[in-house]
PDB file of N, CA and C in Angstrom:
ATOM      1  N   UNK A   1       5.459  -5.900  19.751  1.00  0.00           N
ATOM      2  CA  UNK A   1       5.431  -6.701  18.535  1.00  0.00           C
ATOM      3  C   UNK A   1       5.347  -5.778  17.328  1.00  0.00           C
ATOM      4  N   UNK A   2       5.885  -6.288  16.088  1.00  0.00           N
ATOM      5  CA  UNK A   2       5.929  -5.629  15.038  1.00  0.00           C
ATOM      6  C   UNK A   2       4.949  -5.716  13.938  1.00  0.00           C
ATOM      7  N   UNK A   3       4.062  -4.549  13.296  1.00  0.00           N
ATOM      8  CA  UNK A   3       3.192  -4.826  12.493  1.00  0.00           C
ATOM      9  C   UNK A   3       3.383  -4.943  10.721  1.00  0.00           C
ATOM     10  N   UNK A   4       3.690  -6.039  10.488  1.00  0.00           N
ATOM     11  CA  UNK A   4       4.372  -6.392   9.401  1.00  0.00           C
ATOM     12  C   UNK A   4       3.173  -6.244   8.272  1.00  0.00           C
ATOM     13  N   UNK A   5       3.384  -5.239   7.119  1.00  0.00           N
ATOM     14  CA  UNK A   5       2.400  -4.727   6.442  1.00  0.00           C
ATOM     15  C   UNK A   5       3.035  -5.632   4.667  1.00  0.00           C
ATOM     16  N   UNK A   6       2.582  -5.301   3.427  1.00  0.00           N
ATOM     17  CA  UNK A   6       2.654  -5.023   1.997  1.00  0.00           C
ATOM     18  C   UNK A   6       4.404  -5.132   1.591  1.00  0.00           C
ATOM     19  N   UNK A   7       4.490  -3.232   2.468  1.00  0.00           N
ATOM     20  CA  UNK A   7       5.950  -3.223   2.258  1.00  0.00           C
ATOM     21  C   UNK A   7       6.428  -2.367   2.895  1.00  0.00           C
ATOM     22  N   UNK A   8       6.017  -2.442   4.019  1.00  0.00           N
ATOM     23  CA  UNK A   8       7.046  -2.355   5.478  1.00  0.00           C
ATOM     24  C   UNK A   8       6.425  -2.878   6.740  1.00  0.00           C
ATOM     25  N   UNK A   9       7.556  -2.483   7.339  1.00  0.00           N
ATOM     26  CA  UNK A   9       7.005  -3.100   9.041  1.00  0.00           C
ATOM     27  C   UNK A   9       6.540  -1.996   9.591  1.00  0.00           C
ATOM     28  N   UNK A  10       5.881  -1.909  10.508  1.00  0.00           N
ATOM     29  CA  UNK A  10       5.979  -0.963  11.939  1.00  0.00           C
ATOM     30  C   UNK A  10       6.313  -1.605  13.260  1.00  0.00           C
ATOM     31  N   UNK A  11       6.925  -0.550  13.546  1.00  0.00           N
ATOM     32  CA  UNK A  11       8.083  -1.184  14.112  1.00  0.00           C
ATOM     33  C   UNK A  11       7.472  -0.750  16.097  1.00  0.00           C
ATOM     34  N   UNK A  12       7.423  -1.203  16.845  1.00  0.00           N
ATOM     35  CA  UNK A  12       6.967  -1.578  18.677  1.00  0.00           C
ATOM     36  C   UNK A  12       7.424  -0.097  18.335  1.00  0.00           C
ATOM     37  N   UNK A  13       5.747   0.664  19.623  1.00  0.00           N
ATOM     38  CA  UNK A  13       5.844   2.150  19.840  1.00  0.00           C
ATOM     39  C   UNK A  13       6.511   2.280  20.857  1.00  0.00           C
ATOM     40  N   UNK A  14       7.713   3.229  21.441  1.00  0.00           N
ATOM     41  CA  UNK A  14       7.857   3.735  22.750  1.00  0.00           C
ATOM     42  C   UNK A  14       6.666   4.357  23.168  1.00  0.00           C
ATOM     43  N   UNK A  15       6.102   3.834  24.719  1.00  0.00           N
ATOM     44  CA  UNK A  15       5.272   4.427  25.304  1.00  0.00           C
ATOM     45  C   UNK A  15       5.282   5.987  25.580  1.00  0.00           C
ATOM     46  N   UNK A  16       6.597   6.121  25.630  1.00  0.00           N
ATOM     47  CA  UNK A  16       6.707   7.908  25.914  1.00  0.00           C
ATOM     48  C   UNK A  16       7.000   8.800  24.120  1.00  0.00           C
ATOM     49  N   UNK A  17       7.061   8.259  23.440  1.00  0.00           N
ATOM     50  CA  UNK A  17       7.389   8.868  22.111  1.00  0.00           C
ATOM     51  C   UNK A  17       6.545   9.223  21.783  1.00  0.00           C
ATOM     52  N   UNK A  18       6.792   9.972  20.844  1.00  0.00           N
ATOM     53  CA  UNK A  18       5.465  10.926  19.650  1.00  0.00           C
ATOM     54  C   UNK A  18       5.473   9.851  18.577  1.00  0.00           C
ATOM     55  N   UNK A  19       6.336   9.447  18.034  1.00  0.00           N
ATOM     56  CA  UNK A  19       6.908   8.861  16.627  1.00  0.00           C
ATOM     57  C   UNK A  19       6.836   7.628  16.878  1.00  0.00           C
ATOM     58  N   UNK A  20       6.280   7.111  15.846  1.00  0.00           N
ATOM     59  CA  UNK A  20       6.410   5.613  14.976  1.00  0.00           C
ATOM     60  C   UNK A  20       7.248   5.330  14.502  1.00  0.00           C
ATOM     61  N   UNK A  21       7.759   4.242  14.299  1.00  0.00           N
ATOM     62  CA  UNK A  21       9.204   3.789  13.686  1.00  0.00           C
ATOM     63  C   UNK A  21       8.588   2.717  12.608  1.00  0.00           C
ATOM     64  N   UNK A  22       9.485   2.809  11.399  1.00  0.00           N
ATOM     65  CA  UNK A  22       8.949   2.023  10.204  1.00  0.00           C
ATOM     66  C   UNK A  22      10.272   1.755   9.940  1.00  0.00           C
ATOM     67  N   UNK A  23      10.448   0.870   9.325  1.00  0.00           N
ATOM     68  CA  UNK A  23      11.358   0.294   8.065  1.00  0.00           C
ATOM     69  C   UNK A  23      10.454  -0.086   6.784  1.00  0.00           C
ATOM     70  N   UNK A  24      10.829   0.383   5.581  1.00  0.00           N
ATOM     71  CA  UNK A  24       9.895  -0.268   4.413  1.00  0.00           C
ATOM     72  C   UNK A  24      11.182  -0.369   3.130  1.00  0.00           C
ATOM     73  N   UNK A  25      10.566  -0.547   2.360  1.00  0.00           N
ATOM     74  CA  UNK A  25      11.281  -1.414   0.992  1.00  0.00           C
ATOM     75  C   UNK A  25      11.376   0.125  -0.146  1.00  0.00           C
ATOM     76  N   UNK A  26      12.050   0.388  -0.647  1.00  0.00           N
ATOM     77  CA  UNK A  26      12.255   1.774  -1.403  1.00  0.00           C
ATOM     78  C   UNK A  26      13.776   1.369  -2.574  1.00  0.00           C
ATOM     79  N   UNK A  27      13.635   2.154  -3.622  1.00  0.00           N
ATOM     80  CA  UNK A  27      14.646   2.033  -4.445  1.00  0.00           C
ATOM     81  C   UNK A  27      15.992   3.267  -3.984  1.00  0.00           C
ATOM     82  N   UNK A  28      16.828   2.721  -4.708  1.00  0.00           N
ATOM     83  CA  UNK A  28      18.548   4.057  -4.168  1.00  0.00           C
ATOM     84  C   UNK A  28      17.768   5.475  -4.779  1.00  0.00           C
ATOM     85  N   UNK A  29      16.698   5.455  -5.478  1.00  0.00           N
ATOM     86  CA  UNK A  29      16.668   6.718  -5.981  1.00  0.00           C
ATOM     87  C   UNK A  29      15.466   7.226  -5.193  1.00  0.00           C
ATOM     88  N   UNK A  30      14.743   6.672  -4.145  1.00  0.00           N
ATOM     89  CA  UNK A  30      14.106   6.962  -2.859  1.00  0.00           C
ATOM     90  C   UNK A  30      12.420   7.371  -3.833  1.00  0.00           C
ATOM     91  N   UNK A  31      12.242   6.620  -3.847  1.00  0.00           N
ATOM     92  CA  UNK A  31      10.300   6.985  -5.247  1.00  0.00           C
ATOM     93  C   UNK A  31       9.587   7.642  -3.566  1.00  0.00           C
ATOM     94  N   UNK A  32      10.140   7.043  -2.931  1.00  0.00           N
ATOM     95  CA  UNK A  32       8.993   7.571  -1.562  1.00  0.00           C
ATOM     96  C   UNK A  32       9.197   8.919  -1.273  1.00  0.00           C
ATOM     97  N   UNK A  33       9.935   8.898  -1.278  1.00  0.00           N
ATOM     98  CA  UNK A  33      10.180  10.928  -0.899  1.00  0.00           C
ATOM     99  C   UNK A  33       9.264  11.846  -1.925  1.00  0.00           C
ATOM    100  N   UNK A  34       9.215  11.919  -3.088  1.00  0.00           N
ATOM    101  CA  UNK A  34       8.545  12.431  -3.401  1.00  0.00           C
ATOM    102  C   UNK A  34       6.896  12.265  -2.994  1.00  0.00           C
ATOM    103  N   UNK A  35       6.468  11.024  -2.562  1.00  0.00           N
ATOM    104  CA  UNK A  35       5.413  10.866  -2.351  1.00  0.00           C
ATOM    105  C   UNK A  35       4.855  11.828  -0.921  1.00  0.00           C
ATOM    106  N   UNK A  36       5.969  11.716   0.094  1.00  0.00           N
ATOM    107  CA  UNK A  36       5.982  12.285   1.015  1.00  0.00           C
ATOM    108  C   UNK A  36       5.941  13.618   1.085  1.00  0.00           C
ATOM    109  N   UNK A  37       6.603  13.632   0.119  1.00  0.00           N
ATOM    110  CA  UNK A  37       6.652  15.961  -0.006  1.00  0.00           C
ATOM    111  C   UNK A  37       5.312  15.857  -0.914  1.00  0.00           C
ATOM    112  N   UNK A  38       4.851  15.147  -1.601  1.00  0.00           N
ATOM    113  CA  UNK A  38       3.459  15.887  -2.252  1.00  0.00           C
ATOM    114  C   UNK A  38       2.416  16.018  -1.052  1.00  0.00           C
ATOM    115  N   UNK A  39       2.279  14.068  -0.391  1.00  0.00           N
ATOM    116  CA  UNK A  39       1.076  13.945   0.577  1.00  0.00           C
ATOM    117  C   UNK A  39       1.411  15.230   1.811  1.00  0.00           C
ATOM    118  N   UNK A  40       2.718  15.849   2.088  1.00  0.00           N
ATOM    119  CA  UNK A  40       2.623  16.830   3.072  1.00  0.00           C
ATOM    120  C   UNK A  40       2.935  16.294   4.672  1.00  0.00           C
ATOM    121  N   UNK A  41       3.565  15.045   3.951  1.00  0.00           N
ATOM    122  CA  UNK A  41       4.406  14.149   5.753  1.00  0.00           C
ATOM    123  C   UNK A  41       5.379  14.041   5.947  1.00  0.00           C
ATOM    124  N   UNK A  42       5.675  15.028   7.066  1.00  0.00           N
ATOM    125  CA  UNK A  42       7.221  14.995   7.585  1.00  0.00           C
ATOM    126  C   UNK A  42       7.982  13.593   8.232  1.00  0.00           C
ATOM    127  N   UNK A  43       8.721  13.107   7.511  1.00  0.00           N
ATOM    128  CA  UNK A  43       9.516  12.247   7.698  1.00  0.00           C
ATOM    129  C   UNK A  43      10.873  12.498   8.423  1.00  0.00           C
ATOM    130  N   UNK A  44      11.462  12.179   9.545  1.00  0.00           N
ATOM    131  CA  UNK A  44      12.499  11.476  10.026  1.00  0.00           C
ATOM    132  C   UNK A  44      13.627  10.355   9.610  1.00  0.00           C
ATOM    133  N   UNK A  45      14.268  10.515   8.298  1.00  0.00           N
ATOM    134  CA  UNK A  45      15.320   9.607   8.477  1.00  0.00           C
ATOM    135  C   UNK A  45      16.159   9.160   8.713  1.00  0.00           C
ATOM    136  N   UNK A  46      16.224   7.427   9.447  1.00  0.00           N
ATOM    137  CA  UNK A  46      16.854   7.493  10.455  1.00  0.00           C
ATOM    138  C   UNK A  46      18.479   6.560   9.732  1.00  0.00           C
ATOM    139  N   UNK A  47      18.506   6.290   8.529  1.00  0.00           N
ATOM    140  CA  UNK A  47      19.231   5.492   7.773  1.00  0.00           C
ATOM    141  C   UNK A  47      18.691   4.235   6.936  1.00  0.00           C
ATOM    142  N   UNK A  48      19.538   3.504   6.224  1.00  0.00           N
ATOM    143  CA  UNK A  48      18.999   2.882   4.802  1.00  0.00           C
ATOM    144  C   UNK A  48      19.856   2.185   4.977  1.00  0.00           C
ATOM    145  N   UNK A  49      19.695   0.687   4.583  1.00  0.00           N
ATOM    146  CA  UNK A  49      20.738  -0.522   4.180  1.00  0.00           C
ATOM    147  C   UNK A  49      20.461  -0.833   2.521  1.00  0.00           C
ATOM    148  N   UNK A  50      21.379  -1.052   1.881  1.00  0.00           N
ATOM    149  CA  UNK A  50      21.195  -1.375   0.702  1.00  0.00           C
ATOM    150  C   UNK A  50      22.342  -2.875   0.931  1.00  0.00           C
ATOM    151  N   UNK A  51      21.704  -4.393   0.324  1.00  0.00           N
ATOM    152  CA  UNK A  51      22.571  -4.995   0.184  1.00  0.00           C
ATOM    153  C   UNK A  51      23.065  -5.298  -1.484  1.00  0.00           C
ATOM    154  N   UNK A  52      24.484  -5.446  -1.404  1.00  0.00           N
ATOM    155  CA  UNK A  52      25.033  -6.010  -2.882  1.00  0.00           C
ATOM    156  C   UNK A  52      24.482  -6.143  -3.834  1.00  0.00           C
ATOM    157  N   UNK A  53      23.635  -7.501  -3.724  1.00  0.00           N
ATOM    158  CA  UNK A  53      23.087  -8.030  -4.292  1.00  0.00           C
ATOM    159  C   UNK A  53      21.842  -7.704  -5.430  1.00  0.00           C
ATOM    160  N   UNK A  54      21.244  -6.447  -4.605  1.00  0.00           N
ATOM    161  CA  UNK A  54      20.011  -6.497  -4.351  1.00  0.00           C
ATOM    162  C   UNK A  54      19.428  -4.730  -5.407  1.00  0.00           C
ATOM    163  N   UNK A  55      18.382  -4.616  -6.129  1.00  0.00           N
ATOM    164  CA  UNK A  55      18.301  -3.398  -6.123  1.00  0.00           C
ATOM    165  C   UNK A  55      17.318  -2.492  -5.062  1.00  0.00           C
ATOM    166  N   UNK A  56      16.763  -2.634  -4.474  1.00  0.00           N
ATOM    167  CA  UNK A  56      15.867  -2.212  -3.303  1.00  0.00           C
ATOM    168  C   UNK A  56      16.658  -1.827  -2.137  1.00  0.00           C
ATOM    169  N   UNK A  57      16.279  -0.801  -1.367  1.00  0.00           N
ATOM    170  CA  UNK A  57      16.661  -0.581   0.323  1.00  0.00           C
ATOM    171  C   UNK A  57      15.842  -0.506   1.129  1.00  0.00           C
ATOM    172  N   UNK A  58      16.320  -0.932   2.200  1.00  0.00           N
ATOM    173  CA  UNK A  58      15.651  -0.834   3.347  1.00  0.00           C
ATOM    174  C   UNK A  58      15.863   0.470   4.197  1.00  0.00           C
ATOM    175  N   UNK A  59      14.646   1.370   4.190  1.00  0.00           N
ATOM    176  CA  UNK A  59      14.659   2.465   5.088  1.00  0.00           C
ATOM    177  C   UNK A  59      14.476   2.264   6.198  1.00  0.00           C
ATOM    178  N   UNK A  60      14.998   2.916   7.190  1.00  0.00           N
ATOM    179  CA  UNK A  60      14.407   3.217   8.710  1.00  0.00           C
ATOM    180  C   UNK A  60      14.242   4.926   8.672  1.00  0.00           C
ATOM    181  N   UNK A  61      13.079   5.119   9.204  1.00  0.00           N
ATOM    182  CA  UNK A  61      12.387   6.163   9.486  1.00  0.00           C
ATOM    183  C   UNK A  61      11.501   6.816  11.168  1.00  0.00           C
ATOM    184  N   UNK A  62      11.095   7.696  11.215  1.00  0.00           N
ATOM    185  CA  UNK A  62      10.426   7.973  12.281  1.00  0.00           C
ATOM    186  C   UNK A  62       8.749   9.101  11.625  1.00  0.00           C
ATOM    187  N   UNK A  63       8.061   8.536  12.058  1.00  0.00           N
ATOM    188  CA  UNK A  63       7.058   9.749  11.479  1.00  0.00           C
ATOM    189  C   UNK A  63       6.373   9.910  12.849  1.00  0.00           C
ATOM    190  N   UNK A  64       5.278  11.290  13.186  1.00  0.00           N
ATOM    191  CA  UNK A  64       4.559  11.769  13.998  1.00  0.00           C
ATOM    192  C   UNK A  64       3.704  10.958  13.983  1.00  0.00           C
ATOM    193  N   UNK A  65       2.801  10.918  15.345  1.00  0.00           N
ATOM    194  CA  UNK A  65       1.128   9.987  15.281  1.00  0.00           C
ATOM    195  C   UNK A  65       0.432  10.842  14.699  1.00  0.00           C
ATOM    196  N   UNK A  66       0.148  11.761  14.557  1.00  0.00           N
ATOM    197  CA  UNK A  66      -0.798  12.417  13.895  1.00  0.00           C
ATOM    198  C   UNK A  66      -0.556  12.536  12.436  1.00  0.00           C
ATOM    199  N   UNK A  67       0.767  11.660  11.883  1.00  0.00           N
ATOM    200  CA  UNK A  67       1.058  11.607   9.999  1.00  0.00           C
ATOM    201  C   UNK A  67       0.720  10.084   9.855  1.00  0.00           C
ATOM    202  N   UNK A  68       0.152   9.121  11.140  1.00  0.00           N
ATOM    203  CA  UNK A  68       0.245   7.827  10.524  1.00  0.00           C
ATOM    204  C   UNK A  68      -0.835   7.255   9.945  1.00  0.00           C
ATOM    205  N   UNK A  69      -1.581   7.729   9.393  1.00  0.00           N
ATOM    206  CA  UNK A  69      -2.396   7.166   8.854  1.00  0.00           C
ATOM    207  C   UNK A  69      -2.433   7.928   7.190  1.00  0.00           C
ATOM    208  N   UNK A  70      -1.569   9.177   7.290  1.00  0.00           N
ATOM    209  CA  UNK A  70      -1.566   9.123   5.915  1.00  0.00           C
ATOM    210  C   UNK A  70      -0.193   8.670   5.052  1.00  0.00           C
ATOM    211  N   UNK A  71       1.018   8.271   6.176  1.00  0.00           N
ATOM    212  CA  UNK A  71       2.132   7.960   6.133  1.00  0.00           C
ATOM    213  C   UNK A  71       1.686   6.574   5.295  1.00  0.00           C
ATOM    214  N   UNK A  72       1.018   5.762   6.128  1.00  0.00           N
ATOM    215  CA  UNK A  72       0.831   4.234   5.900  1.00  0.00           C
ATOM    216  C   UNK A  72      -0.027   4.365   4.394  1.00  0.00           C
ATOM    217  N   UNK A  73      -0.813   5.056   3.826  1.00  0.00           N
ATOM    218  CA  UNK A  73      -1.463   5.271   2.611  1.00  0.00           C
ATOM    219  C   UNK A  73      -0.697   5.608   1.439  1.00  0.00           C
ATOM    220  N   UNK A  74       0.533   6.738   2.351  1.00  0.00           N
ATOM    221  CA  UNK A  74       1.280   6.854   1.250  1.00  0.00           C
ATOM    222  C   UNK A  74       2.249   5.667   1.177  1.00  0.00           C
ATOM    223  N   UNK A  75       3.133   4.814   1.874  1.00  0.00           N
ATOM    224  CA  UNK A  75       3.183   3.344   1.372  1.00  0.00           C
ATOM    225  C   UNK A  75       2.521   2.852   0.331  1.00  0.00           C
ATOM    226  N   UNK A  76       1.258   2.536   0.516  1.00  0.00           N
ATOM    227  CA  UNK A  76       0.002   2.088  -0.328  1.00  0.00           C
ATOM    228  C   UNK A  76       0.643   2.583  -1.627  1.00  0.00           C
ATOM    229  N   UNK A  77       0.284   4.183  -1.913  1.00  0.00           N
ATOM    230  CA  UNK A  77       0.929   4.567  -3.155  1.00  0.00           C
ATOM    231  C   UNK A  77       2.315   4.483  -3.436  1.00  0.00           C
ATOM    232  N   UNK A  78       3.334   3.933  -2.303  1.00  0.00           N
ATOM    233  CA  UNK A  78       4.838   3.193  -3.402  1.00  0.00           C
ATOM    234  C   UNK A  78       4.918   1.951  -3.988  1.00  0.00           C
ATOM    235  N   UNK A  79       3.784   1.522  -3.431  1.00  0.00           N
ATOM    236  CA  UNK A  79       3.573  -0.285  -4.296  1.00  0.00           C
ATOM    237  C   UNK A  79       3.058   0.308  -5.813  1.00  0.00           C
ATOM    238  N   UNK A  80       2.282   1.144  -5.335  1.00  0.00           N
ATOM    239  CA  UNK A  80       1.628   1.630  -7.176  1.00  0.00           C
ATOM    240  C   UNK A  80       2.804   2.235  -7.993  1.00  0.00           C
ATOM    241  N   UNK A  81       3.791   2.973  -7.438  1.00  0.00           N
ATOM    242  CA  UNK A  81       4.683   3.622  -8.065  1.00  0.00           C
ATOM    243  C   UNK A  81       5.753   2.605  -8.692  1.00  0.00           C
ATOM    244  N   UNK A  82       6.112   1.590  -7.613  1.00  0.00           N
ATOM    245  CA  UNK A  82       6.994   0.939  -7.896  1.00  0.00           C
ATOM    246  C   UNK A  82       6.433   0.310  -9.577  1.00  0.00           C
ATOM    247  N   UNK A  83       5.492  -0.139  -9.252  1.00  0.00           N
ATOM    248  CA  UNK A  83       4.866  -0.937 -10.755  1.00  0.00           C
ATOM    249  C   UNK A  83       4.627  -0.047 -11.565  1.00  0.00           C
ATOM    250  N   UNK A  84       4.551   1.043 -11.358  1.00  0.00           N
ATOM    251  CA  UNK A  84       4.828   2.094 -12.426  1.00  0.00           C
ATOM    252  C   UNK A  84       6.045   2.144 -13.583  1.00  0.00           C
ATOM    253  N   UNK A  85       6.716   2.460 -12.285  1.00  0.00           N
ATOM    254  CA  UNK A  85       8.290   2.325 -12.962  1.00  0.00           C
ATOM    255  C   UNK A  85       9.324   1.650 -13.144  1.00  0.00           C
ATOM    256  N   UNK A  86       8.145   0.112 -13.508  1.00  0.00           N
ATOM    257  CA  UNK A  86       8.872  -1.295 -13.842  1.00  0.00           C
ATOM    258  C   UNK A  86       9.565  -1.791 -12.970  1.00  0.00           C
ATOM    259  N   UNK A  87       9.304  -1.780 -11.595  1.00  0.00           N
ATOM    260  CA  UNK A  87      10.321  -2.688 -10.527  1.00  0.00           C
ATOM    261  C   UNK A  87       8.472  -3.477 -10.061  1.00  0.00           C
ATOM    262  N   UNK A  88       8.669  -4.404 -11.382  1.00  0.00           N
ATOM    263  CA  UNK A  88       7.483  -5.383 -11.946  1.00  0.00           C
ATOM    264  C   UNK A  88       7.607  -6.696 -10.249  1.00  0.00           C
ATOM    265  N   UNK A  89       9.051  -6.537  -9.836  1.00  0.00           N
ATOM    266  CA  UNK A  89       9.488  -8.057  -8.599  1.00  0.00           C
ATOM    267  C   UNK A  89       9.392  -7.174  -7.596  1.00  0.00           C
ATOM    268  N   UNK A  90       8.704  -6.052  -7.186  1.00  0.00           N
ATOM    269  CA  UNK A  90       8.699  -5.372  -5.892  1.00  0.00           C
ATOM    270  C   UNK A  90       8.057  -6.072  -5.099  1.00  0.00           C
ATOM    271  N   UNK A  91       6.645  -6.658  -5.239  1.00  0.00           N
ATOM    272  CA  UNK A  91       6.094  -6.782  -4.722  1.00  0.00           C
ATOM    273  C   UNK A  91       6.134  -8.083  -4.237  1.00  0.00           C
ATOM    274  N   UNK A  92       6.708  -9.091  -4.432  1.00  0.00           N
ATOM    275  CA  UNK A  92       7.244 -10.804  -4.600  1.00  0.00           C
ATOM    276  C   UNK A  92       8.710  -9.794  -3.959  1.00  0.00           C
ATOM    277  N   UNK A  93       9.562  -9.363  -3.944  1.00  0.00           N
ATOM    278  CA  UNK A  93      10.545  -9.111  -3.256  1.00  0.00           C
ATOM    279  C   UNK A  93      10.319  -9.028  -1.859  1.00  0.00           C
ATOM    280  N   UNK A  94       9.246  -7.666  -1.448  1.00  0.00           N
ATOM    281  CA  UNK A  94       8.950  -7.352  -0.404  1.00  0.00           C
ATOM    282  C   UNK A  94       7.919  -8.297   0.463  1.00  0.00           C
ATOM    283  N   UNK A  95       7.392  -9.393  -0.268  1.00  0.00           N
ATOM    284  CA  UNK A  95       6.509 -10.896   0.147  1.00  0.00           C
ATOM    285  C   UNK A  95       7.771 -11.710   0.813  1.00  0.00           C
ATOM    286  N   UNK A  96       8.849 -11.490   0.197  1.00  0.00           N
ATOM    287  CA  UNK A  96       9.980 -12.511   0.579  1.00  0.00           C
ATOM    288  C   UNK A  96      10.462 -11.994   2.048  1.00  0.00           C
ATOM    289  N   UNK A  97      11.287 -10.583   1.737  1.00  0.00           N
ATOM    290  CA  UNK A  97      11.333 -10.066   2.691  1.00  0.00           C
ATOM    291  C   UNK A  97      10.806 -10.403   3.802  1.00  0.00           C
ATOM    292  N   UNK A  98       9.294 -10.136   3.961  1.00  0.00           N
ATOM    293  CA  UNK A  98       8.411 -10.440   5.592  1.00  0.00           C
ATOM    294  C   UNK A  98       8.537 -11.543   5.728  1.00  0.00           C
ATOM    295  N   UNK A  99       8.133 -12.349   5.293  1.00  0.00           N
ATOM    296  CA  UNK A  99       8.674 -13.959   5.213  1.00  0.00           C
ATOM    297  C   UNK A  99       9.588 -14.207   5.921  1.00  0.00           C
ATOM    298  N   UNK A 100      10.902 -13.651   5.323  1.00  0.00           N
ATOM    299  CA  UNK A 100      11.950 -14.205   6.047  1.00  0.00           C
ATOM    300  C   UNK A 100      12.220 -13.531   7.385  1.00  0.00           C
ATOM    301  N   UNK A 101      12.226 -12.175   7.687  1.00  0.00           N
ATOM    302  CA  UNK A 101      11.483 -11.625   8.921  1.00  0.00           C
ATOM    303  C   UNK A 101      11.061 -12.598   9.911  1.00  0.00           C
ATOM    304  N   UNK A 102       9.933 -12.479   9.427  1.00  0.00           N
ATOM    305  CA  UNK A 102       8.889 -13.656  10.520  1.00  0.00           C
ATOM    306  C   UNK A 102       9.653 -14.508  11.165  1.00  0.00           C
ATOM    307  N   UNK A 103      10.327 -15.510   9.976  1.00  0.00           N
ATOM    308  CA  UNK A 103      10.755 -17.085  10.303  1.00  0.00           C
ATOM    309  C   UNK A 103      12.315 -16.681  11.002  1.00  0.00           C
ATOM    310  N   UNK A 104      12.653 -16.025  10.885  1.00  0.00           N
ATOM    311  CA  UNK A 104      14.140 -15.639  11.999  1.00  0.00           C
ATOM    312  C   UNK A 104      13.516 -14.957  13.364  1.00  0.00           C
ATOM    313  N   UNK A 105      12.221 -14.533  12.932  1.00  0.00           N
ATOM    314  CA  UNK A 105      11.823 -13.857  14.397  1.00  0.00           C
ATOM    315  C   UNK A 105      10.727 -15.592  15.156  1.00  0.00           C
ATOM    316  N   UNK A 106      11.097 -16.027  14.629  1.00  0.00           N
ATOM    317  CA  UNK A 106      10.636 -17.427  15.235  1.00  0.00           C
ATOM    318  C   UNK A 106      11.451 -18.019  16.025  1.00  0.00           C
ATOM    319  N   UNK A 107      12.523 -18.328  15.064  1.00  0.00           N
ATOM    320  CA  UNK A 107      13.667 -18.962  15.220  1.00  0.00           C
ATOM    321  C   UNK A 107      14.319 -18.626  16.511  1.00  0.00           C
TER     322      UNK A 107
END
């Protein structure tokens, strides 16, 4: 099962893997990366969907068990960033997002 967070998921561990799998919510100009090279967590990326419509992407990633707990904090600090730098609907975007998640993973 998937642990659906703020603003991303985590995504079912392989029992034999090192790595966590995430998808989370990020802009084309990636605010998370920098967060990642300051906090000092090596990231895995595994590709990005951006739709049309939309200004936000969806990352897929891989991080180590021993980066996930500061991986998931630094999340924490892209919700702060985002409202930093006026993407004021991040957070009501990425509410929608899980939402709709959920209710297709019902369905």
């Amino acid at each position: 099962m998937a642990t659906v967070s703020e603003n991303y998921i985590k995504l079912k561990k392989k029992w034999y893997s090192r790595y966590h799998e995430f998808v989370y919510v990020d802009t084309e100009n990636h605010l998370a990366d920098d967060i990642f090279v300051t906090n000092k967590i090596p990231v895995k990326f595994k590709g990005d969907y951006k739709h049309d419509d939309k200004k936000y992407i969806i990352v897929y990633c891989k991080v180590k068990s021993k980066y996930l707990d500061e991986f998931t904090n630094s999340l924490g600090q892209l919700k702060n960033k985002m409202i930093h730098n006026g993407f004021k609907d991040y957070e009501v975007f990425c509410k929608n997002l899980s939402e709709k998640i959920y209710q297709d993973c019902l369905n």
